[in-house]
N, C-alpha and C. Protein backbone atom coordinates (compact mmCIF):
# COMPACT_ATOMS: atom_id res chain seq x y z
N UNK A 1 -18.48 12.73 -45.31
CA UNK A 1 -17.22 12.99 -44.62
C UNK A 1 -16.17 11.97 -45.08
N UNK A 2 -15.02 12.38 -45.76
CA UNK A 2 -13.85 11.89 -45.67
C UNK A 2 -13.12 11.21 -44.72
N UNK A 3 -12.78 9.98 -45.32
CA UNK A 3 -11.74 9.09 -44.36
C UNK A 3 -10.45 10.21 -43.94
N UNK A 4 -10.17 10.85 -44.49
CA UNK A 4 -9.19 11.80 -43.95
C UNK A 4 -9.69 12.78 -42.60
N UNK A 5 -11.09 13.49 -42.86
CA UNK A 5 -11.61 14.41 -42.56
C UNK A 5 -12.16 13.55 -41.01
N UNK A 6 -12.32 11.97 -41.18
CA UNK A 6 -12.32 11.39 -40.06
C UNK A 6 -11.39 11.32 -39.04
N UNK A 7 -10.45 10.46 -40.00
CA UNK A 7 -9.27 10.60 -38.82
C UNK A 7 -8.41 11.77 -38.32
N UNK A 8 -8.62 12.80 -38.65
CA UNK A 8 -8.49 14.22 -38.23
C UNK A 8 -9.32 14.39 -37.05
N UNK A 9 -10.42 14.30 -37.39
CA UNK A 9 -11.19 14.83 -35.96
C UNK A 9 -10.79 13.40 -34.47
N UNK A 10 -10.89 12.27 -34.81
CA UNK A 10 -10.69 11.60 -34.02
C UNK A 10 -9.20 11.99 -33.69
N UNK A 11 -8.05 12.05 -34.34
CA UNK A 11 -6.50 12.73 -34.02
C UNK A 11 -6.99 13.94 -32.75
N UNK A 12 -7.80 15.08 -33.37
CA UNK A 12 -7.97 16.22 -32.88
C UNK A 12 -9.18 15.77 -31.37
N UNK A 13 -9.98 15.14 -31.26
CA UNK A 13 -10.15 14.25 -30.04
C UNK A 13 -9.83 13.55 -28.91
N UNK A 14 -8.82 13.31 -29.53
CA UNK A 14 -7.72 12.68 -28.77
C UNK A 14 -6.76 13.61 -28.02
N UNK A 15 -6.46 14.18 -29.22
CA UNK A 15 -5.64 15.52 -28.08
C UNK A 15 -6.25 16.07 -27.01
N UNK A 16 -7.48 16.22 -27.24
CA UNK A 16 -8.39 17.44 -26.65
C UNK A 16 -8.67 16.22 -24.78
N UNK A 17 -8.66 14.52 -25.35
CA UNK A 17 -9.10 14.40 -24.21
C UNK A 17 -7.66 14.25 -23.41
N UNK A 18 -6.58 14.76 -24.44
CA UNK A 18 -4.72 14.13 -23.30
C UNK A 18 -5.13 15.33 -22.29
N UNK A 19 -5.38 16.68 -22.92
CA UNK A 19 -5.44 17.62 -22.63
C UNK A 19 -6.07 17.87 -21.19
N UNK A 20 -7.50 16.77 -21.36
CA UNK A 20 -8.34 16.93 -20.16
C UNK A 20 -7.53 16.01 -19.17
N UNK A 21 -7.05 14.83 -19.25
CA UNK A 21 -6.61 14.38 -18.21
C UNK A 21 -5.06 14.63 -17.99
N UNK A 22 -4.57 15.52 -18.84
CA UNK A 22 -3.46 16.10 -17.83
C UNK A 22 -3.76 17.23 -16.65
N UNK A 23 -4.67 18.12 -17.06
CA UNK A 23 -4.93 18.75 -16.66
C UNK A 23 -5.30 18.32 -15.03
N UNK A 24 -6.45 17.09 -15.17
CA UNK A 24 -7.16 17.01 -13.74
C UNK A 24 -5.82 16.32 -13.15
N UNK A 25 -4.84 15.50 -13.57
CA UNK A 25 -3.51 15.16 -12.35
C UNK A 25 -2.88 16.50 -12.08
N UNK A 26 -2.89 17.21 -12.68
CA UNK A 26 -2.11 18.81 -12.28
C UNK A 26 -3.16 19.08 -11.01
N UNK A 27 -4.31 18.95 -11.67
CA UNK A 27 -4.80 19.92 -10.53
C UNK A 27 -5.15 19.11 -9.12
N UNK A 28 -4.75 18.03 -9.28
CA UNK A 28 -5.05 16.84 -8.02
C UNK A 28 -3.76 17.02 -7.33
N UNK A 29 -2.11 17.34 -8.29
CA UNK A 29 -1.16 17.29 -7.25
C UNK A 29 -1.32 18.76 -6.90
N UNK A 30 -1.78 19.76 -7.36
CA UNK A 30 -1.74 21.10 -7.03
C UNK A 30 -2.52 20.99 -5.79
N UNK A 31 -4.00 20.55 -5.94
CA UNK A 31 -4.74 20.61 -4.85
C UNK A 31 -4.63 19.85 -3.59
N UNK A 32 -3.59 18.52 -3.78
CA UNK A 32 -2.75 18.57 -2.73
C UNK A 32 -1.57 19.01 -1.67
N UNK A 33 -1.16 20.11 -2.48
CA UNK A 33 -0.34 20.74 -1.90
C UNK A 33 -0.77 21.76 -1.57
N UNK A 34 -1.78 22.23 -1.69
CA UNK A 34 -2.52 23.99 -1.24
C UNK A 34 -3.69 22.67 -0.01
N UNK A 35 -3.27 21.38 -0.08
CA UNK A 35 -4.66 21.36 0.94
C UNK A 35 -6.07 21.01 0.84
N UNK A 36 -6.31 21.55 -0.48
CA UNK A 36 -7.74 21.63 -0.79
C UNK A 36 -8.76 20.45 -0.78
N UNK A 37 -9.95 20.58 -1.48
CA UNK A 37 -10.93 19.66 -0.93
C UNK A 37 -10.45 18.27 -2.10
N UNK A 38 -9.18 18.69 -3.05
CA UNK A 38 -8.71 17.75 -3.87
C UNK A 38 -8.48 16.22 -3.22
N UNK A 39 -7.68 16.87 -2.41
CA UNK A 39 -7.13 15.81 -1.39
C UNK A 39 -7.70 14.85 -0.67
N UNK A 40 -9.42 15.06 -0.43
CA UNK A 40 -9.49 14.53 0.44
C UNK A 40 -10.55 13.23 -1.07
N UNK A 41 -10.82 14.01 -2.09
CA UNK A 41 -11.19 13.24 -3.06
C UNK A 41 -10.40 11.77 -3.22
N UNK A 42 -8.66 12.66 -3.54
CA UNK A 42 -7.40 11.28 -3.89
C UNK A 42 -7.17 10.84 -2.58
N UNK A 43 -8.01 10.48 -1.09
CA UNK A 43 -7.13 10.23 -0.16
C UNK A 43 -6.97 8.59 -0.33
N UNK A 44 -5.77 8.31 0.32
CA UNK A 44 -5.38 7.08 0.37
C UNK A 44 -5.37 6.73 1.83
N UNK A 45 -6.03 5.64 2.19
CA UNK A 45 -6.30 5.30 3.81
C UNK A 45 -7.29 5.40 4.72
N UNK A 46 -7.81 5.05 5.81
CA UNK A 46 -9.16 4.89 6.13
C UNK A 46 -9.14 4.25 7.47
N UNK A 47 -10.32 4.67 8.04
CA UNK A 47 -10.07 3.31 9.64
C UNK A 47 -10.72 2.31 8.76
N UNK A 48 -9.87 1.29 9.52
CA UNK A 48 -10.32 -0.31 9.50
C UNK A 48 -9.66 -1.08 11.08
N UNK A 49 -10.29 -2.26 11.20
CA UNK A 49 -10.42 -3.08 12.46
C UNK A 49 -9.51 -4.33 11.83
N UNK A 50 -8.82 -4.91 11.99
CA UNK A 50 -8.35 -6.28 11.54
C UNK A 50 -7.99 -7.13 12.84
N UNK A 51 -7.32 -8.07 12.35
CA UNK A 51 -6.60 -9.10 13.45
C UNK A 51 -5.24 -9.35 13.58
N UNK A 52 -4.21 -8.76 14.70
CA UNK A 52 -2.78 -9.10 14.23
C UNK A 52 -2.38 -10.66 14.64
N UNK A 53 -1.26 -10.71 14.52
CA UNK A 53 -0.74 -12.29 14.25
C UNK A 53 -0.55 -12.59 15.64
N UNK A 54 -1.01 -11.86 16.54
CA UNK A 54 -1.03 -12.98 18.00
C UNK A 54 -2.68 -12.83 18.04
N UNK A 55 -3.73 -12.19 17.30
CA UNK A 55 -4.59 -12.82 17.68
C UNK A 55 -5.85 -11.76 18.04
N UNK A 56 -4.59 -10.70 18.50
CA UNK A 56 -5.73 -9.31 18.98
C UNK A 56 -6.19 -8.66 17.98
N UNK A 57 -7.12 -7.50 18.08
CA UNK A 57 -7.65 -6.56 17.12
C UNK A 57 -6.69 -5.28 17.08
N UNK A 58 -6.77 -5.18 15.64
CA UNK A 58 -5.32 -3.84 15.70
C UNK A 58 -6.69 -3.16 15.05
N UNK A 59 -6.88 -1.60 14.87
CA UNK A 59 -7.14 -0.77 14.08
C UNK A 59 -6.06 0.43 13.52
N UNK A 60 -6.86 1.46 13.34
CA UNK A 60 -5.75 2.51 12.46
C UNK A 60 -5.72 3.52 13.24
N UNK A 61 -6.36 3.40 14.70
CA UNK A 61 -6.15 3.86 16.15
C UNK A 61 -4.80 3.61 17.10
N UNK A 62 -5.00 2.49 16.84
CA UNK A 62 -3.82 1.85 17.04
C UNK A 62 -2.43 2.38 16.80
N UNK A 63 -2.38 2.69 15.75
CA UNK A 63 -1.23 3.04 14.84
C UNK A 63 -1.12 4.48 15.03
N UNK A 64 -1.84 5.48 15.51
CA UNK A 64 -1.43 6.74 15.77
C UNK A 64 -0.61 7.33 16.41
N UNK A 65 0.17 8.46 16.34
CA UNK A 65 1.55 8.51 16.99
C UNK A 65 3.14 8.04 16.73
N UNK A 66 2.51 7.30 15.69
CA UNK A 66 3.72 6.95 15.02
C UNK A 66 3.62 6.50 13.77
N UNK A 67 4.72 7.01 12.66
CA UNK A 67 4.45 6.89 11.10
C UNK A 67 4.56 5.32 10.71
N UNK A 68 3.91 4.95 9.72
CA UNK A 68 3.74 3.61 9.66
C UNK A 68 4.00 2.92 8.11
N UNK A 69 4.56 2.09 8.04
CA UNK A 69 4.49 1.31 6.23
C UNK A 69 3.72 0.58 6.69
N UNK A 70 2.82 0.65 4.88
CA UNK A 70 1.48 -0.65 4.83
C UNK A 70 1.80 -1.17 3.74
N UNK A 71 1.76 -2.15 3.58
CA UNK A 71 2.17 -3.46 2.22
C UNK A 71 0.85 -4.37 2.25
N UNK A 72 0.79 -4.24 1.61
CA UNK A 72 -0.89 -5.18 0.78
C UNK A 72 -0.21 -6.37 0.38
N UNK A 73 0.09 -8.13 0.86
CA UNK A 73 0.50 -9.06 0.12
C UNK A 73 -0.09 -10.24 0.61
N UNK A 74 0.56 -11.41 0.45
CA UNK A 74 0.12 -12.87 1.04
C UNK A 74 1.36 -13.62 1.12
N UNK A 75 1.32 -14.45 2.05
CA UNK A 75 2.21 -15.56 2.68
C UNK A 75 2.49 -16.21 1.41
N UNK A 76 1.63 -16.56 0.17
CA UNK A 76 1.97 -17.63 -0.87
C UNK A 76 2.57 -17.08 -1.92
N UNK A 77 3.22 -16.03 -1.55
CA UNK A 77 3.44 -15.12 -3.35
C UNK A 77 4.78 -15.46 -3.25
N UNK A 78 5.17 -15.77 -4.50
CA UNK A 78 6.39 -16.48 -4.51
C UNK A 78 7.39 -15.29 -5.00
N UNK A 79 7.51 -14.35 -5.03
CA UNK A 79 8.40 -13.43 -4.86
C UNK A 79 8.25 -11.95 -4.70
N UNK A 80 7.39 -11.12 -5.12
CA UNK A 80 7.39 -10.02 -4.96
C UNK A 80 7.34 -9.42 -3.10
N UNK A 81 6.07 -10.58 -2.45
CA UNK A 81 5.87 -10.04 -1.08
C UNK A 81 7.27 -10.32 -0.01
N UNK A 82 7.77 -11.30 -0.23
CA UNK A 82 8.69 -11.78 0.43
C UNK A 82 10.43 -10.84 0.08
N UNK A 83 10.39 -10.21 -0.98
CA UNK A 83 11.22 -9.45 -1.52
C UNK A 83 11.13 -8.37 -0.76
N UNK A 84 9.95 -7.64 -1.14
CA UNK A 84 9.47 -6.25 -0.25
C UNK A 84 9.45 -6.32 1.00
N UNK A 85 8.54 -7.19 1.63
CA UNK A 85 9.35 -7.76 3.20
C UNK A 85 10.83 -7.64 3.67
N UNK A 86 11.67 -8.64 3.02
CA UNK A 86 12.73 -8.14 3.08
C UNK A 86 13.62 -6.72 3.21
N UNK A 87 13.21 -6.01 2.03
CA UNK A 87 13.43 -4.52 1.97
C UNK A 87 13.69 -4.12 2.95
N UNK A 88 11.51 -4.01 3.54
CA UNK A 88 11.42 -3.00 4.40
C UNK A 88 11.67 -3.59 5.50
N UNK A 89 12.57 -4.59 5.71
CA UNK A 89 13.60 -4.54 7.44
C UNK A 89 14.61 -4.42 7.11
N UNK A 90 15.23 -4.51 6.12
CA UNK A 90 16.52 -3.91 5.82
C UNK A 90 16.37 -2.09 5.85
N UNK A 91 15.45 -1.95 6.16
CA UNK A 91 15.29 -0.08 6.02
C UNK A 91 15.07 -0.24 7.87
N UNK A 92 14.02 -1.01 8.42
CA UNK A 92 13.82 -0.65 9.92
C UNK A 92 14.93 -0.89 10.59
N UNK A 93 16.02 -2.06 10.31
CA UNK A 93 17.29 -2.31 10.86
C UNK A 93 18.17 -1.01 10.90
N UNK A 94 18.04 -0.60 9.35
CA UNK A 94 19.22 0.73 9.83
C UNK A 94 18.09 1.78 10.29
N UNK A 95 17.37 2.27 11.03
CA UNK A 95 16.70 3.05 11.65
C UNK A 95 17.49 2.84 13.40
N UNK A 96 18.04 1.65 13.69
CA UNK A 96 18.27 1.38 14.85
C UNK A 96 17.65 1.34 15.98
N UNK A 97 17.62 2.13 16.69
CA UNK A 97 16.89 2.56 17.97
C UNK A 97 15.29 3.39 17.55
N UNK A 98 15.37 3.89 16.53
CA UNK A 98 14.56 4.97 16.46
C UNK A 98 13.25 3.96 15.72
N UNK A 99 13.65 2.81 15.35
CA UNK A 99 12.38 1.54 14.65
C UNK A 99 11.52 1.53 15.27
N UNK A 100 11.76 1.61 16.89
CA UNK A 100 10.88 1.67 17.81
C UNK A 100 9.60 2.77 17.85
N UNK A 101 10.44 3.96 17.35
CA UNK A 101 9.38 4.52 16.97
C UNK A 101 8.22 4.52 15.97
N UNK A 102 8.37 3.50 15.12
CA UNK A 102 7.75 3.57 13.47
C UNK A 102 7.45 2.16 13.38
N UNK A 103 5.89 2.26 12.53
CA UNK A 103 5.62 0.66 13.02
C UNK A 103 5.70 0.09 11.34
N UNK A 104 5.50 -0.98 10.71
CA UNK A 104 5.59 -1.47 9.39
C UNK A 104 4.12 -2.71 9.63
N UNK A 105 3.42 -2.45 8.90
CA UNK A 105 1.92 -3.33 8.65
C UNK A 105 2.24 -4.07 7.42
N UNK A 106 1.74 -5.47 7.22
CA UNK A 106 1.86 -6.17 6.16
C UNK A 106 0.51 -6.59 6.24
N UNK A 107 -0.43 -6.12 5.11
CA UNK A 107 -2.11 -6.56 5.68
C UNK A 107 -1.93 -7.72 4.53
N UNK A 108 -2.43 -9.15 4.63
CA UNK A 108 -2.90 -9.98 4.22
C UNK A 108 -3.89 -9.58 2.95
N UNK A 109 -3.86 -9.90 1.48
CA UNK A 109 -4.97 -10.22 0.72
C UNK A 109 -5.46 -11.55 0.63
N UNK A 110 -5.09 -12.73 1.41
CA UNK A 110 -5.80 -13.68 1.05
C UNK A 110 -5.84 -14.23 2.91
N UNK A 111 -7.12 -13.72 3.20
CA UNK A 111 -7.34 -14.18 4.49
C UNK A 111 -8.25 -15.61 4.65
N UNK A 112 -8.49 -16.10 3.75
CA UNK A 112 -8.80 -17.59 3.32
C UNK A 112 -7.69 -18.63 3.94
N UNK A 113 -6.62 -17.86 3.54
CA UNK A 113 -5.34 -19.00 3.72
C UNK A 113 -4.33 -18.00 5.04
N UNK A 114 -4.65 -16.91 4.77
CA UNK A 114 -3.70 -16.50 6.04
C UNK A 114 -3.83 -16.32 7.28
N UNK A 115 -3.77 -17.47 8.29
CA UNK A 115 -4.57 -17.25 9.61
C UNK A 115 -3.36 -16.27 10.76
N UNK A 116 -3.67 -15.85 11.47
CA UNK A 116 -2.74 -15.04 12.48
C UNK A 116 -1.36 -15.99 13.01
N UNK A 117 -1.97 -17.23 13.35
CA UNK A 117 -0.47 -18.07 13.10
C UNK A 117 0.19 -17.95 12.24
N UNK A 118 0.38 -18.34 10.80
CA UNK A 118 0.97 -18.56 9.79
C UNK A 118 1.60 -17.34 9.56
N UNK A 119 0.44 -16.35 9.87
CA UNK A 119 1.18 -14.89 9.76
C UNK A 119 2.45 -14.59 10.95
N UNK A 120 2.19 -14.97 11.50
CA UNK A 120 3.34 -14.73 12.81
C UNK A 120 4.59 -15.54 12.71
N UNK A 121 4.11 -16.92 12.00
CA UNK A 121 5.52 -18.14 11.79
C UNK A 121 5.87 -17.16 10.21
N UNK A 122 5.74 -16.66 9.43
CA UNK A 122 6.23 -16.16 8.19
C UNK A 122 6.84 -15.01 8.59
N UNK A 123 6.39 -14.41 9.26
CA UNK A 123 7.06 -13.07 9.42
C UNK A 123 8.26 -13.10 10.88
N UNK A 124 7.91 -14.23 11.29
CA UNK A 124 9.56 -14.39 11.89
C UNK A 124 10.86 -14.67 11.43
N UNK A 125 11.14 -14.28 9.59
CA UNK A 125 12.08 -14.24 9.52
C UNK A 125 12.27 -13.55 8.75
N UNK A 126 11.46 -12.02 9.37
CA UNK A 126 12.01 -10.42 8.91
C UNK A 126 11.82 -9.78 10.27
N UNK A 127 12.22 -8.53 10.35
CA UNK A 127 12.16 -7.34 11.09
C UNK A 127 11.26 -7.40 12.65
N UNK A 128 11.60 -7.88 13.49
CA UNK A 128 10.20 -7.76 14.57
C UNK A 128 9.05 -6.53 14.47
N UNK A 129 9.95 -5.17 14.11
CA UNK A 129 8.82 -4.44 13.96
C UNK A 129 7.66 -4.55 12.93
N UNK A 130 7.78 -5.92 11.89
CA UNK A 130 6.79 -5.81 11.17
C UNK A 130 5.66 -6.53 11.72
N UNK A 131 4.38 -6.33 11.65
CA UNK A 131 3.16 -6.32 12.29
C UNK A 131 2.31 -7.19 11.06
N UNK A 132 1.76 -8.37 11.07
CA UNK A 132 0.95 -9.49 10.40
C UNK A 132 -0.35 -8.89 10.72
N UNK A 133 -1.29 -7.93 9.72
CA UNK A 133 -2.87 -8.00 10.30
C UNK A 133 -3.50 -8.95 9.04
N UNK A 134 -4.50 -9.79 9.35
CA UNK A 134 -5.70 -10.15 8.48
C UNK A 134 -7.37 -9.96 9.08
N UNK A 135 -7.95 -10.93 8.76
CA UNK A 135 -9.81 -10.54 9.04
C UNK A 135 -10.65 -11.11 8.50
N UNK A 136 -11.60 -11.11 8.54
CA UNK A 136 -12.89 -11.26 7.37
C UNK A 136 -12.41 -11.17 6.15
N UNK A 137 -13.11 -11.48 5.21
CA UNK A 137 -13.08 -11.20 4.13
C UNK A 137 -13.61 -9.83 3.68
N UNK A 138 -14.62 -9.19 4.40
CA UNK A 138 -15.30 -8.21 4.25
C UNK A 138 -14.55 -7.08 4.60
N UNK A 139 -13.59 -6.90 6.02
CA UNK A 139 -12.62 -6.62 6.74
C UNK A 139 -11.46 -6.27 5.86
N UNK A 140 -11.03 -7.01 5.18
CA UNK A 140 -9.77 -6.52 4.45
C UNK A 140 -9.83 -6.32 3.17
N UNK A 141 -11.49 -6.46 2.59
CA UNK A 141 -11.33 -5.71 1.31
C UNK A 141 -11.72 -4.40 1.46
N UNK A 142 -12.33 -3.65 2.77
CA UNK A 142 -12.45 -2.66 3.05
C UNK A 142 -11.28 -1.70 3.32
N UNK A 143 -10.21 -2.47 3.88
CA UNK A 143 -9.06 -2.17 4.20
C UNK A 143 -8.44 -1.80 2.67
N UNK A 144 -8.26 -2.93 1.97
CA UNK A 144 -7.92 -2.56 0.24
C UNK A 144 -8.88 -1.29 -0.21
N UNK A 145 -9.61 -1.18 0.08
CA UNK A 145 -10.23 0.10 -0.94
C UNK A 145 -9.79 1.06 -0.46
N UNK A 146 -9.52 1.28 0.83
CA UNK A 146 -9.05 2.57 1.73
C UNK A 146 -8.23 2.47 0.67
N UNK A 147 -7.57 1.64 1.04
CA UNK A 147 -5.91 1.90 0.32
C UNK A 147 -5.87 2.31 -0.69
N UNK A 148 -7.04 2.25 -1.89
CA UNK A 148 -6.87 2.06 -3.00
C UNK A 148 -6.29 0.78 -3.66
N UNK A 149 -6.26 -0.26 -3.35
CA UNK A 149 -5.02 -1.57 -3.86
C UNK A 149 -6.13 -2.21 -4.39
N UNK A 150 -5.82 -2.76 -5.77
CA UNK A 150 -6.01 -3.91 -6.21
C UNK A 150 -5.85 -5.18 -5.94
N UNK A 151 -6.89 -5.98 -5.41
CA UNK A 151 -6.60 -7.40 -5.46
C UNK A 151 -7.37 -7.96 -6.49
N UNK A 152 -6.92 -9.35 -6.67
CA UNK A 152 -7.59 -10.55 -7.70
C UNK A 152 -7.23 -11.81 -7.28
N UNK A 153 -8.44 -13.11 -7.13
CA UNK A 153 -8.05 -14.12 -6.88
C UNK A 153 -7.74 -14.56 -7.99
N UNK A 154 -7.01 -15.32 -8.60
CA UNK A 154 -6.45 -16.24 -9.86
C UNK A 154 -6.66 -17.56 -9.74
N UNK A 155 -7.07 -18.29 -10.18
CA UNK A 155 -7.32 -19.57 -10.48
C UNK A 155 -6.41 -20.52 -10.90
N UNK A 156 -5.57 -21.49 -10.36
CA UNK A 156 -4.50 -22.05 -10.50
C UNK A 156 -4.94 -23.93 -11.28
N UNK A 157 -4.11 -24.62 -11.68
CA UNK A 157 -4.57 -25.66 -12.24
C UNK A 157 -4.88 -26.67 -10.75
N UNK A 158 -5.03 -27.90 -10.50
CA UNK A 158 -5.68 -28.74 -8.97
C UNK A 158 -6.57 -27.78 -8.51
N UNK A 159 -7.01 -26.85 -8.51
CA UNK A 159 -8.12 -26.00 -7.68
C UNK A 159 -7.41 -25.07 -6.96
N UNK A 160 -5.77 -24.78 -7.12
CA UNK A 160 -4.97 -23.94 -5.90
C UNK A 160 -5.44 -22.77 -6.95
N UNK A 161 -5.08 -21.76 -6.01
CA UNK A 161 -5.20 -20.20 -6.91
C UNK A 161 -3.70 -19.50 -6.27
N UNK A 162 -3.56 -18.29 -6.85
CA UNK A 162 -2.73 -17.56 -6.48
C UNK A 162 -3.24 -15.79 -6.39
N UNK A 163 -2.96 -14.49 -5.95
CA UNK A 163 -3.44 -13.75 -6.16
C UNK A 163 -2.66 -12.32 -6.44
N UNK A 164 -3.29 -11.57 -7.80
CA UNK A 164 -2.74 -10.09 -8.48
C UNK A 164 -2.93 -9.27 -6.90
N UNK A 165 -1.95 -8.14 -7.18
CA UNK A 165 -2.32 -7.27 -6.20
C UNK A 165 -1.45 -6.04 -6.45
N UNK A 166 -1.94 -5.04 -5.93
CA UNK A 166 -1.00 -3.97 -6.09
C UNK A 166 0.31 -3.93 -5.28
N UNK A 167 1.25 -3.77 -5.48
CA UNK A 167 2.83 -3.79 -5.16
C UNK A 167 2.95 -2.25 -4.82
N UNK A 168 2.66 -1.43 -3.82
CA UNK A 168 2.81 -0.47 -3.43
C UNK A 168 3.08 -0.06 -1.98
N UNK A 169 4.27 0.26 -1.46
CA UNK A 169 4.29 0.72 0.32
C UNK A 169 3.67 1.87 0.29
N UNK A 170 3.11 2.10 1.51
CA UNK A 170 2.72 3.32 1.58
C UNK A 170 3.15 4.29 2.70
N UNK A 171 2.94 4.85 2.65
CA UNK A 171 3.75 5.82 3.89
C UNK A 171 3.01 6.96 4.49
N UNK A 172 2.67 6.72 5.74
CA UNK A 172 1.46 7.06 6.51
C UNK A 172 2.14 7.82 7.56
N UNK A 173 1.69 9.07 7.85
CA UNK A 173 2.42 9.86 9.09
C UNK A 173 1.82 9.60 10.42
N UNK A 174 2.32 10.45 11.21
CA UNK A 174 1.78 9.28 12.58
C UNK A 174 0.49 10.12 12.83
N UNK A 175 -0.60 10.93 12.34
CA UNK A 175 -2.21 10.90 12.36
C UNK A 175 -2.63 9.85 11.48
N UNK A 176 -1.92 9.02 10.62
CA UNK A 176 -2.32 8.00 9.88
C UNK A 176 -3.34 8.97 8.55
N UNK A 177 -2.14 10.13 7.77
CA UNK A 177 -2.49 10.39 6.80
C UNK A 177 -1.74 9.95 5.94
N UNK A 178 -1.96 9.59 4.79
CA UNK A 178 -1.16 8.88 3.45
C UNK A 178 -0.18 10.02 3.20
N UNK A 179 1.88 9.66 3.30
CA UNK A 179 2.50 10.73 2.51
C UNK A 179 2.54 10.58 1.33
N UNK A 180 3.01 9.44 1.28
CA UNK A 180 3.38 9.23 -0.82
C UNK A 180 3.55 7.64 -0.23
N UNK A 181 3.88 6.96 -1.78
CA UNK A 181 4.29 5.63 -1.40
C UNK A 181 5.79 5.96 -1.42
N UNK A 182 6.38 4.79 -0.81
CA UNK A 182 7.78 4.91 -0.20
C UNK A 182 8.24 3.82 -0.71
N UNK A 183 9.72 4.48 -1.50
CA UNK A 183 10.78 4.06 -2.29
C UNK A 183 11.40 2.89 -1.70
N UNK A 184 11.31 2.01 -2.13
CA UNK A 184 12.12 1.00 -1.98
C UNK A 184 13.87 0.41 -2.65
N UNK A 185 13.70 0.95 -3.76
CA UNK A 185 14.39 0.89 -4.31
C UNK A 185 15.46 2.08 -4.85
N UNK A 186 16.08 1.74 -3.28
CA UNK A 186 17.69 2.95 -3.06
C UNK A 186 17.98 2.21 -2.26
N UNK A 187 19.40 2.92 -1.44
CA UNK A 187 20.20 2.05 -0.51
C UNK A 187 19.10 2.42 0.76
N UNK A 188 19.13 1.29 1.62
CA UNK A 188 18.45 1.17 2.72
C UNK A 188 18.46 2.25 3.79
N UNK A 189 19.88 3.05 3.47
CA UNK A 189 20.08 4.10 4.17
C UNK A 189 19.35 5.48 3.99
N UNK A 190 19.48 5.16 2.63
CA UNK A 190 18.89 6.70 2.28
C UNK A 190 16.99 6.45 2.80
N UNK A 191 16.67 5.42 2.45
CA UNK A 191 14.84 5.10 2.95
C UNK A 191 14.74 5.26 4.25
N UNK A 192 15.92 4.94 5.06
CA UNK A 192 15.82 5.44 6.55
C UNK A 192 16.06 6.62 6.68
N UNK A 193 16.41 7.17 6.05
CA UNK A 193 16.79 8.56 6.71
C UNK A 193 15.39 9.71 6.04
N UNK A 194 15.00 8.85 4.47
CA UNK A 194 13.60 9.45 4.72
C UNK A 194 12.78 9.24 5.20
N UNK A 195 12.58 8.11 6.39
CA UNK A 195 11.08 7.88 6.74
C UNK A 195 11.87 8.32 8.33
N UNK A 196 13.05 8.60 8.82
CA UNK A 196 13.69 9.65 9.88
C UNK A 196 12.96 10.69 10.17
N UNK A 197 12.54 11.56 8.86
CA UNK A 197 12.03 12.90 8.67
C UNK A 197 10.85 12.91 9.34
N UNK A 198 10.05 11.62 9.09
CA UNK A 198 8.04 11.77 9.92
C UNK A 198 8.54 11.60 11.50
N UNK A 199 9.38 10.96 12.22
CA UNK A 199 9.45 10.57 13.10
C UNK A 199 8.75 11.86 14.32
């Protein structure tokens, strides 16, 4: 076989596998929208038990009845969590009255360092409706897999670390089914007036 006659078939391989995995995202957003047993394959979300920042146990019981943002971050991230934080009370502020209805979760990935205090002194200077849960360690990586989110501890120089994670809101209706993740990046108005719509 020819070096030509090679890289032909590997070319023609390649296509054949774009082919296969376009196909299965077609048929994952298709089979989410007819319902099917697709959906419950790609679901995003899950019960879990954690601890909120005064101390009590929240679950995903808890949260029913009303649509909810979940943010996967940590108190030490030097800009992305504290950014997105931001955001999403600049979106619950213009909701006004109706915030009350809709709750915003910020679950902790590094519950090593994030105790329910720290979580409660950090998040007093965003949105009251946002909600501090952490846990076990066991507890909130269970919580991450629901989610689907990536975490990683990183290894920093003195022995500090820092940690990867997925940067994704999510947007949960009030049975606490996953809608899509939710846009952050538009005017604050327009994100209120779509997360208006689950109310």
């Amino acid at each position: 076989m020819t070096a030509r006659t090679t890289r032909a078939l590997l070319m023609l391989a390649a296509f054949f596998t774009s082919l296969v995995l376009v196909f299965a995202v077609v048929m994952m957003v298709v089979g989410r929208d007819r319902g099917t047993a697709t959906t419950q394959a790609a679901a995003v979300g899950g019960p879990f038990r954690l601890i909120d920042q005064d101390g009590k146990p929240l679950s995903d019981q808890d949260l029913k009845g009303r649509p909810f943002l979940v943010f996967f971050g940590f108190i030490n991230c030097p800009d992305i969590c504290p950014t997105t934080l931001f955001e999403m009370s600049e979106v619950l502020r213009r909701l006004g009255p109706d915030a009350d209805r809709v709750r915003g979760l910020f679950v902790t990935i590094d519950p090593e360092r994030d105790t329910p205090a720290k979580l409660k002194d950090y998040l007093s200077s965003f949105d009251p409706h946002l909600v501090g849960v952490t846990g076990d360690p066991n507890a909130i990586a269970a919580a991450a897999k629901a989610y689907r989110v990536y975490t990683k501890k990183v290894p920093l120089e003195g022995g500090n670390y820092t940690m990867d994670h997925t940067t994704i809101v999510y947007l949960m209706d009030k049975e606490g089914r996953f809608v899509a993740p939710f846009s952050l990046k538009r005017r604050p108005e327009e994100s209120a007036a779509d997360l208006r719509r689950y109310l």
